[in-house]
Protein backbone atom coordinates (compact mmCIF):
# COMPACT_ATOMS: atom_id res chain seq x y z
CA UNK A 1 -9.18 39.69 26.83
CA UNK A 2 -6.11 38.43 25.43
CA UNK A 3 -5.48 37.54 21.81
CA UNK A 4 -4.65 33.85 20.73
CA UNK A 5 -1.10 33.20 20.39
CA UNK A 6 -0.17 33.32 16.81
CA UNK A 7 1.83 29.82 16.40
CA UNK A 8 -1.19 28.29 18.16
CA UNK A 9 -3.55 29.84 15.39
CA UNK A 10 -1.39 28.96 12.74
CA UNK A 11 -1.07 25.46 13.93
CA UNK A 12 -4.92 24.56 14.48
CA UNK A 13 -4.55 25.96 10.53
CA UNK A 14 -1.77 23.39 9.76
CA UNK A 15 -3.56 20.24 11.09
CA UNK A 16 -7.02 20.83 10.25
CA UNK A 17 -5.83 21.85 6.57
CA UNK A 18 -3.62 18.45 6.66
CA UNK A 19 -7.11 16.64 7.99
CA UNK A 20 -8.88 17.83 4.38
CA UNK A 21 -6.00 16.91 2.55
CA UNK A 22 -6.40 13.23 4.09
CA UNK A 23 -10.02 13.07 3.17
CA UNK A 24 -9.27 13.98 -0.29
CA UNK A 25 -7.51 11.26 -1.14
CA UNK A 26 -10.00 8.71 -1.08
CA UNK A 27 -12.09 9.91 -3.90
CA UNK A 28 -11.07 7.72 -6.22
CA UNK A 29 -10.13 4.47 -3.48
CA UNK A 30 -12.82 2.35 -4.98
CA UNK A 31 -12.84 3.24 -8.57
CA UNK A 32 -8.93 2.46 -8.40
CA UNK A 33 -9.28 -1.04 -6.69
CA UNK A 34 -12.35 -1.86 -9.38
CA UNK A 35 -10.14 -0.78 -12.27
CA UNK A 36 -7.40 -2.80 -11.04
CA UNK A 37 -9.18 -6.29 -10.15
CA UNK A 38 -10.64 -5.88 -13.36
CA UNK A 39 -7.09 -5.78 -14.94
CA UNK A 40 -6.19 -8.21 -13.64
CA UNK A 41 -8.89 -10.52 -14.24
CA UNK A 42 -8.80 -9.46 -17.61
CA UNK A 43 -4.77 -10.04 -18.19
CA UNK A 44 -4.36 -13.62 -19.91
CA UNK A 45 -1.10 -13.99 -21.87
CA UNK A 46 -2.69 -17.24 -23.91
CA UNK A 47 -5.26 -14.60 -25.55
CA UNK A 48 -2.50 -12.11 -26.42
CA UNK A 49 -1.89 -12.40 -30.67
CA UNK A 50 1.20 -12.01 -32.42
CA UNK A 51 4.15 -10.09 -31.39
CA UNK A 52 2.29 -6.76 -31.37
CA UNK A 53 0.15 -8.06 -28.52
CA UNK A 54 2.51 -9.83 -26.57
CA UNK A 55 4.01 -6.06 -26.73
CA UNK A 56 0.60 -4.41 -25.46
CA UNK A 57 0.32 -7.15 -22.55
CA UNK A 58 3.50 -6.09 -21.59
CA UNK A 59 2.72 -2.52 -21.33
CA UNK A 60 -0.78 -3.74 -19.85
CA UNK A 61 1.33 -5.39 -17.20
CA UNK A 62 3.72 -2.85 -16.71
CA UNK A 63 0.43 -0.14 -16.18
CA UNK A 64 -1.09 -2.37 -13.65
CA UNK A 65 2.00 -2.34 -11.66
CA UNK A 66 2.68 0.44 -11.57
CA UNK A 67 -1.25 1.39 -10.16
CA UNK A 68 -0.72 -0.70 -7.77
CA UNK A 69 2.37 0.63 -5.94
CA UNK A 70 0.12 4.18 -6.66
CA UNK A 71 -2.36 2.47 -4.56
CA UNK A 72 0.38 1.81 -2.15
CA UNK A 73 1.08 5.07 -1.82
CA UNK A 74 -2.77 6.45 -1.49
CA UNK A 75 -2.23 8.35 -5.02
CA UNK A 76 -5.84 6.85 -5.94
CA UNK A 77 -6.78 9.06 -9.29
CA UNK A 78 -2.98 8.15 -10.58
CA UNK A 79 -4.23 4.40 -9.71
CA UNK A 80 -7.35 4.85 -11.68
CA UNK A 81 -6.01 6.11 -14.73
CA UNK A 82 -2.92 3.61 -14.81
CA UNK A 83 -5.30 0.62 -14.55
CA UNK A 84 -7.35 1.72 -17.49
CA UNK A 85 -4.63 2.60 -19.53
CA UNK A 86 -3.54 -0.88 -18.70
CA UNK A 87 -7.37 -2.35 -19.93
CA UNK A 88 -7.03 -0.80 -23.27
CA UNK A 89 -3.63 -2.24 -23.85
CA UNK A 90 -5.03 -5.28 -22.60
CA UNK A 91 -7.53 -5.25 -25.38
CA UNK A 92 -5.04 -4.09 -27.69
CA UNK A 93 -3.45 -7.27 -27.41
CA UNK A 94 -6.32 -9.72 -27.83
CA UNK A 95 -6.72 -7.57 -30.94
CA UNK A 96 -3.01 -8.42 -31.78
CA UNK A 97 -1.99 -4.76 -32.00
């Protein structure tokens, strides 16, 4: 009986390994897209005080743009963690800090 051909093996390994990889990804999908609608919703330069929060909105802005072009790019738990950095500087500058 003859043996499978090594680069046959090895590339059944290759695309079922990239298959899991793909699957991966979405863990955090939903949590990203929540954190980031939330940002948004949340973002309101009228309720930003003083010049220390008109500085924190602009780092809140600048966090939830820059989750979504990680959502873009499928890099979901980089998209979570961008958008809630961006809520607390969003608080930060209703707080005027």
């Amino acid at each position: 009986m003859p043996h499978p051909k090594p680069l046959l093996t090895c590339t059944l390994l290759a695309i079922v390994l990239a298959l899991s990889a793909c699957a991966g990804k979405t863990q955090f999908r939903s949590a990203c897209d929540q954190e980031i609608d939330a940002a948004w919703s949340e973002l309101s330069i009228a309720e930003a005080e003083g010049f220390s929060g008109t500085v924190s909105y602009t780092k809140a802005f600048g966090f939830i743009s820059a989750a979504g072009t990680m959502q873009t790019f499928e890099n979901f738990d980089g998209c979570y963690k961008k958008a809630k950095s961006a809520r607390f500087y969003i608080r930060e500058s209703r707080k005027g800090q």
